[in-house]
N, C-alpha and C. Protein backbone atom coordinates (compact mmCIF):
# COMPACT_ATOMS: atom_id res chain seq x y z
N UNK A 1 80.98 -36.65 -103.26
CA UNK A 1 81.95 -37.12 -104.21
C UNK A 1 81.45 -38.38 -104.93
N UNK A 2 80.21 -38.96 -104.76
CA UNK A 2 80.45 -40.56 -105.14
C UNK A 2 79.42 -40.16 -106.41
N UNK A 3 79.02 -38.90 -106.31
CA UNK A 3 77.70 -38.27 -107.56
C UNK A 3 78.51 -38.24 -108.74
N UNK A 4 79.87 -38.18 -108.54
CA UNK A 4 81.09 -37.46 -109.27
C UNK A 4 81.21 -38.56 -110.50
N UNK A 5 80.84 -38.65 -112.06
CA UNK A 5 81.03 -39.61 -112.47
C UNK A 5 82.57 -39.91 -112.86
N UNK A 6 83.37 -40.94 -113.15
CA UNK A 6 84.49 -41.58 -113.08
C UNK A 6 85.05 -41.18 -114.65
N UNK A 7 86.55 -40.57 -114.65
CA UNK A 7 86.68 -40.05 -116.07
C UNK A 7 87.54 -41.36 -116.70
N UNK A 8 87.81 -42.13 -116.04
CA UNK A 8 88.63 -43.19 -116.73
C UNK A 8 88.06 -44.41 -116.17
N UNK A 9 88.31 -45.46 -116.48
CA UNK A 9 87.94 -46.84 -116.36
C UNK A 9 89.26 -47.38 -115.23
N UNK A 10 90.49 -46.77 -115.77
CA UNK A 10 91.47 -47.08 -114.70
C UNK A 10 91.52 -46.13 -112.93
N UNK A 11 90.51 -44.71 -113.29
CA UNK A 11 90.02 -44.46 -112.26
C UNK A 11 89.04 -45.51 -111.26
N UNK A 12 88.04 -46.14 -112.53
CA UNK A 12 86.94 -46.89 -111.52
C UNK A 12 87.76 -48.09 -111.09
N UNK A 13 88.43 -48.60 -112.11
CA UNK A 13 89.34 -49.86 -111.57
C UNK A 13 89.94 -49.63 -109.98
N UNK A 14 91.08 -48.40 -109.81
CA UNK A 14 91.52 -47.83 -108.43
C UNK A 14 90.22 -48.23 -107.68
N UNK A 15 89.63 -46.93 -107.43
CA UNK A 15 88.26 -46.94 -106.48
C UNK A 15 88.11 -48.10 -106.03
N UNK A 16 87.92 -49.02 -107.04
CA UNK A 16 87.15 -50.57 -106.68
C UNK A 16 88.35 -51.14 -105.92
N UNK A 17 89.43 -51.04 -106.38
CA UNK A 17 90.27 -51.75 -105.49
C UNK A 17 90.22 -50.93 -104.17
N UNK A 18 90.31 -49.76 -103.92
CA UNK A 18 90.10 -49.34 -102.17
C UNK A 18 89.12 -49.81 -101.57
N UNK A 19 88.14 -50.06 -102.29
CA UNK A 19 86.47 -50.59 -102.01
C UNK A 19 85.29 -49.06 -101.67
N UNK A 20 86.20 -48.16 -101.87
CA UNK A 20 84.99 -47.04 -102.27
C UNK A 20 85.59 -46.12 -103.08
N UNK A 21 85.00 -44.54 -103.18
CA UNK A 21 85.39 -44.24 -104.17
C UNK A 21 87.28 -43.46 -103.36
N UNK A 22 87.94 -43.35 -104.42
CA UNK A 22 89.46 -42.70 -104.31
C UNK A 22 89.04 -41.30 -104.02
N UNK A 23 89.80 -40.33 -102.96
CA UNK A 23 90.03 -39.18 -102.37
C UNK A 23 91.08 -38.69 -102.57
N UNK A 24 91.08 -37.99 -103.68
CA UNK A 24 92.79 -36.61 -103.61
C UNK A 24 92.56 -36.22 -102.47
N UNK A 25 92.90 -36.54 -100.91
CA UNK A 25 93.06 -35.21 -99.87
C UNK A 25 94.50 -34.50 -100.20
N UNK A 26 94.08 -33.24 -99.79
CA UNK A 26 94.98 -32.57 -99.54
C UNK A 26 95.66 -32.61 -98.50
N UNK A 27 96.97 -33.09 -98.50
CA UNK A 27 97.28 -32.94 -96.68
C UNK A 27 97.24 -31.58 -96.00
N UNK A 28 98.13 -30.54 -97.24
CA UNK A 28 98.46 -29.43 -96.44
C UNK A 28 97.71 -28.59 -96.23
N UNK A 29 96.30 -28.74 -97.29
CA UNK A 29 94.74 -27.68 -96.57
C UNK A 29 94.24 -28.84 -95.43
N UNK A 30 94.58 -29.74 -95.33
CA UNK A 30 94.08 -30.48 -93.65
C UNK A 30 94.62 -30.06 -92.16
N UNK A 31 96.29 -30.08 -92.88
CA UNK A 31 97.00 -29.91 -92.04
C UNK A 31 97.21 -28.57 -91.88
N UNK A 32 96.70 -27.20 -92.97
CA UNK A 32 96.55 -25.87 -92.18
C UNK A 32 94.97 -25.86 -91.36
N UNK A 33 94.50 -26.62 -91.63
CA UNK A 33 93.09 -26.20 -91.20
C UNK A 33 93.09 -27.14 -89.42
N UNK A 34 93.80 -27.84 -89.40
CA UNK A 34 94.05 -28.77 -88.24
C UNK A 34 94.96 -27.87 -87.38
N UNK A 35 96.33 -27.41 -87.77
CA UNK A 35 96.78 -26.49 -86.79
C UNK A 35 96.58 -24.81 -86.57
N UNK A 36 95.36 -24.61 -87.54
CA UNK A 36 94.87 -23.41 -87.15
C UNK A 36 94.30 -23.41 -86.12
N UNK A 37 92.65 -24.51 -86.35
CA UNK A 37 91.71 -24.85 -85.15
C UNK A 37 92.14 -24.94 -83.59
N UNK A 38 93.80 -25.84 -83.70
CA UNK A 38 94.43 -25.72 -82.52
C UNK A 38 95.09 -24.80 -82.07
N UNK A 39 95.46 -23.67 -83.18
CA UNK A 39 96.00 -22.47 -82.39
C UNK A 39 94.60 -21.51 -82.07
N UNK A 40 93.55 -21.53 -82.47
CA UNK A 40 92.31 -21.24 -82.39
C UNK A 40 91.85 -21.56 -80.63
N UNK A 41 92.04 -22.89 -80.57
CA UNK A 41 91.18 -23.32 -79.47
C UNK A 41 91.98 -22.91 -78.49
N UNK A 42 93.35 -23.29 -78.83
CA UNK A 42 94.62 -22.46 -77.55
C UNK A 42 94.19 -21.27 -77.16
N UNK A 43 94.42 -20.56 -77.95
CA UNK A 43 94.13 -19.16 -77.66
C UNK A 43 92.88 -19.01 -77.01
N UNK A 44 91.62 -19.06 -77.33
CA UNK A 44 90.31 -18.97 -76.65
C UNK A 44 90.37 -19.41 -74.90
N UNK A 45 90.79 -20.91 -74.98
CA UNK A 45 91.40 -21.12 -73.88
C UNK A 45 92.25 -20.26 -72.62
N UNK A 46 93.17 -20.20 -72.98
CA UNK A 46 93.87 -18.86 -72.66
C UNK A 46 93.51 -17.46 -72.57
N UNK A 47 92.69 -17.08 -73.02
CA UNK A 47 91.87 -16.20 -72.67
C UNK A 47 91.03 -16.39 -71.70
N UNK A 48 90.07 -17.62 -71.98
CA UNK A 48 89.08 -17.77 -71.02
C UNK A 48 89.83 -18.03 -69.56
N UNK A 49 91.00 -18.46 -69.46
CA UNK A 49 91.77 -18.85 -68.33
C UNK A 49 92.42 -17.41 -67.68
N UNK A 50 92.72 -16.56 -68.38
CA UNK A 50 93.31 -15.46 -68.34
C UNK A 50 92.32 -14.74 -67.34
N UNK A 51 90.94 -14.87 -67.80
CA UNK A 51 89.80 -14.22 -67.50
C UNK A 51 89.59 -14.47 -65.93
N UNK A 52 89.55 -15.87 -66.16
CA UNK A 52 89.29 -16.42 -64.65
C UNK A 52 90.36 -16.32 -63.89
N UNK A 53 91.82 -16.01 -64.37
CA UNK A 53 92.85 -15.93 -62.77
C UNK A 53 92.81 -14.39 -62.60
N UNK A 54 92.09 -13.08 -63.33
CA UNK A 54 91.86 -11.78 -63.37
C UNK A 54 90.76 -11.47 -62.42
N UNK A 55 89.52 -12.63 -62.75
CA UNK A 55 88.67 -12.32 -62.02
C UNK A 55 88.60 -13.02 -60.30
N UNK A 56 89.41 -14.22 -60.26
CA UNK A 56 89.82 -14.13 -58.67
C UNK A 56 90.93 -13.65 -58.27
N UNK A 57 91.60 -12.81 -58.99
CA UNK A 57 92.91 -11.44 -58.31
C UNK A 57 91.54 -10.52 -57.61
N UNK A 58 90.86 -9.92 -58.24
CA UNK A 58 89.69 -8.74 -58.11
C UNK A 58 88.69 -9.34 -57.10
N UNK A 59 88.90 -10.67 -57.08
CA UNK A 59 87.73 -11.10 -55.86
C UNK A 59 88.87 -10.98 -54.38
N UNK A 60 89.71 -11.32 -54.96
CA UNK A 60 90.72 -11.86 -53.08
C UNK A 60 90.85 -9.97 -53.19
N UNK A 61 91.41 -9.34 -53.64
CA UNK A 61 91.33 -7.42 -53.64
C UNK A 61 90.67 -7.11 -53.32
N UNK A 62 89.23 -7.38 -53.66
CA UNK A 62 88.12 -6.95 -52.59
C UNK A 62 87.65 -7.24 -51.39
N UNK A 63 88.07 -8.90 -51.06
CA UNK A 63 87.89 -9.50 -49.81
C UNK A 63 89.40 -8.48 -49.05
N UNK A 64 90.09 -8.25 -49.17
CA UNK A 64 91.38 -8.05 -48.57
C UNK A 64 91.04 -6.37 -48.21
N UNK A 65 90.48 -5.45 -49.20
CA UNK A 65 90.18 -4.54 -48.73
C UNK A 65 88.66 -4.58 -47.84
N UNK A 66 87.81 -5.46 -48.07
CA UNK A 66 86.56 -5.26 -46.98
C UNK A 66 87.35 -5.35 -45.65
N UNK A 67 88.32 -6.62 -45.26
CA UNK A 67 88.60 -6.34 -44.39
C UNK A 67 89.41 -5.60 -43.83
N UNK A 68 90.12 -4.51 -44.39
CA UNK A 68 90.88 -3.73 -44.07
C UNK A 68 90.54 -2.62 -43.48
N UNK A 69 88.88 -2.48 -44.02
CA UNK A 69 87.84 -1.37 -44.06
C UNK A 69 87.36 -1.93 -42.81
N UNK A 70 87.31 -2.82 -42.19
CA UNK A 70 86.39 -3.64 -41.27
C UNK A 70 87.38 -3.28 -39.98
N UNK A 71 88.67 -3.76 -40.26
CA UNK A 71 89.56 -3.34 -39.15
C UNK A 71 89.75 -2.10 -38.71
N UNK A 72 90.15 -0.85 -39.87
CA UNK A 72 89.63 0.53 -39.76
C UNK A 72 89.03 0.83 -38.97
N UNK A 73 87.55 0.28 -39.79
CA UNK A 73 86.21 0.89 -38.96
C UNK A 73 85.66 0.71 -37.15
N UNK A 74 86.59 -0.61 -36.53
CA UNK A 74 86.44 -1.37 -35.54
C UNK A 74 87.30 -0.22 -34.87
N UNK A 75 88.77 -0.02 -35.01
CA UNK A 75 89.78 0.34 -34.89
C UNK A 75 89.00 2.39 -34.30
N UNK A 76 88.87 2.71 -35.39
CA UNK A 76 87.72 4.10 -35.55
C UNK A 76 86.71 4.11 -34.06
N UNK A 77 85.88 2.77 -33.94
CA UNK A 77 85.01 3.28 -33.12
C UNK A 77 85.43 3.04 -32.06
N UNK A 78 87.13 2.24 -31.48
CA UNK A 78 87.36 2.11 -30.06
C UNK A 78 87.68 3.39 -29.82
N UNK A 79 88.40 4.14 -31.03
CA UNK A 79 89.54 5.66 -30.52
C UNK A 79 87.76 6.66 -30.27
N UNK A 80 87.28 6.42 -30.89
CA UNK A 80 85.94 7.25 -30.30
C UNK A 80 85.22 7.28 -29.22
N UNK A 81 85.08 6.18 -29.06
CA UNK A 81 84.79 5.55 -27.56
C UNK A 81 85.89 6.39 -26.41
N UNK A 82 87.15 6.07 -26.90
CA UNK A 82 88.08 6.35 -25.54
C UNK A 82 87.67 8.19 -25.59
N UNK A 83 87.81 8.40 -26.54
CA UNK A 83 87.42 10.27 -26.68
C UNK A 83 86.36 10.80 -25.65
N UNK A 84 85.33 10.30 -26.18
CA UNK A 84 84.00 10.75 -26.31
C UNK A 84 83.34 9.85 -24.35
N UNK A 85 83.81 8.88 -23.94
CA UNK A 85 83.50 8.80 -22.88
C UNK A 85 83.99 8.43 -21.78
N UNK A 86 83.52 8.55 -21.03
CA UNK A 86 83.77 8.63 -19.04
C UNK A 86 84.49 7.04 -18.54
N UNK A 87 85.54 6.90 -18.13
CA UNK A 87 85.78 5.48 -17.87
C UNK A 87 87.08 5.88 -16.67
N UNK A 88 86.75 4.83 -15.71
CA UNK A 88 88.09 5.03 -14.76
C UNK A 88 88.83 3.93 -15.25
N UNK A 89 90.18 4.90 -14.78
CA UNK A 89 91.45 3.78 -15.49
C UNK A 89 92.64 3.58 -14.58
N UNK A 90 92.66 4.42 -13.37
CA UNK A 90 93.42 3.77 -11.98
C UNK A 90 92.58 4.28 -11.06
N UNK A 91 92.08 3.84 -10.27
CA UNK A 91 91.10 3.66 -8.83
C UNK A 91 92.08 4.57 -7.32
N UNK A 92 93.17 3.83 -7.65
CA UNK A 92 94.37 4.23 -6.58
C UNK A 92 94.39 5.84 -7.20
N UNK A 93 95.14 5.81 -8.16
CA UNK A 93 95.79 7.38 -8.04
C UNK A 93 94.05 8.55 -8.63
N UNK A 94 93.09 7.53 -8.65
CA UNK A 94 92.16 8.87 -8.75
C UNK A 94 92.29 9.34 -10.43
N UNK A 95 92.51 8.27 -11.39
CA UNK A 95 92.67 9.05 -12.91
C UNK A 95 91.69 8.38 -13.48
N UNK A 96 90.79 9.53 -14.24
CA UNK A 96 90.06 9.14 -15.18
C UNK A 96 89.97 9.48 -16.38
N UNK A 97 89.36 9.23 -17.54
CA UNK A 97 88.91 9.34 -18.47
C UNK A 97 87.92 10.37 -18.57
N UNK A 98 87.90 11.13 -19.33
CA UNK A 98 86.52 11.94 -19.57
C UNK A 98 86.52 11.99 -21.32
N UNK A 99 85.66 12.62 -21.38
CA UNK A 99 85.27 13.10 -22.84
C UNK A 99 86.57 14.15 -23.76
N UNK A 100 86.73 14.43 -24.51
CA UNK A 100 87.88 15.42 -24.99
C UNK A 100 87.08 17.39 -25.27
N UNK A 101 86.10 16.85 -25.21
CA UNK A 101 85.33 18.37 -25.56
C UNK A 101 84.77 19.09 -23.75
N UNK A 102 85.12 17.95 -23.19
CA UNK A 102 84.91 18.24 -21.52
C UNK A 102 86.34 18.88 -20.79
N UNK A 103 86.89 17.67 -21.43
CA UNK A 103 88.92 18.34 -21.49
C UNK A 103 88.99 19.06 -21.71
N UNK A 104 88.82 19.99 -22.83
CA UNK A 104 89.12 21.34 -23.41
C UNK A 104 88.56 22.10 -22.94
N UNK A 105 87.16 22.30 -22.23
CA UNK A 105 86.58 23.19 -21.68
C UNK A 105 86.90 23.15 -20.75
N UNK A 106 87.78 22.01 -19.49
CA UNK A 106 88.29 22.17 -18.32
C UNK A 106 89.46 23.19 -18.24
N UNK A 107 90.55 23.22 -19.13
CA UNK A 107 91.81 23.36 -19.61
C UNK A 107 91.85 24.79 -20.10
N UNK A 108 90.43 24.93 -20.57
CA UNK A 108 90.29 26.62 -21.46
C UNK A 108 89.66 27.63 -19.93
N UNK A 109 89.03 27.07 -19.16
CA UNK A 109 88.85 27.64 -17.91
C UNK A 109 89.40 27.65 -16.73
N UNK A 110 90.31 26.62 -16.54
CA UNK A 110 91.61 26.46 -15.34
C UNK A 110 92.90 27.86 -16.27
N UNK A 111 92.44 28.01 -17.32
CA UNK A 111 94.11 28.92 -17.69
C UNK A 111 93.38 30.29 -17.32
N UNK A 112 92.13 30.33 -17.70
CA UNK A 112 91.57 32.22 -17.39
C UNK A 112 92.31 32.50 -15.61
């Protein structure tokens, strides 16, 4: 603006009295361009925030199902265990544990 030569003398007079040169601002292209930027930056914000409480929902969901899978799987290999092998479980009355495929073949040959 200061390249801008002066169309009146009572223009340069003004100027000189501000002590540089005079500015028509516009308020209301300032003031759209000021509360755009801020509905601009809001929003981005909010997104980026959006992003991050989405992406630790999906992290604690996955921690919550590993361990669910973990308990399962623990859960899985005791009932297999009790199946599949030999363990005494009263001494006194003589009861044990056996296998379930040993069971069935006891059970399928005590009925013949």
């Amino acid at each position: 603006m200061a390249d801008k030569p002066y169309n009146s003398k009572e223009e340069f007079d003004r100027s000189v009295s501000y002590g540089v040169s005079f500015d028509n601002v516009n308020l209301r292209t300032v003031s759209f361009w000021l509360i755009l930027g801020t509905l601009i930056v809001t929003i981005i914000l909010y997104g980026i925030y959006n992003m991050y409480a989405y992406n630790q929902f999906l992290s604690s969901e996955r921690a919550a199902i590993n361990v669910e899978f973990y308990e399962l799987k623990e859960r899985r290999e005791q009932e297999n265990r009790k199946l599949n092998t030999i363990e005494l479980i009263d001494e006194e009355e003589g009861r044990y544990r056996i296998p379930i495929d040993s069971a069935m073949s006891l059970i399928a040959t005590d009925s013949k």
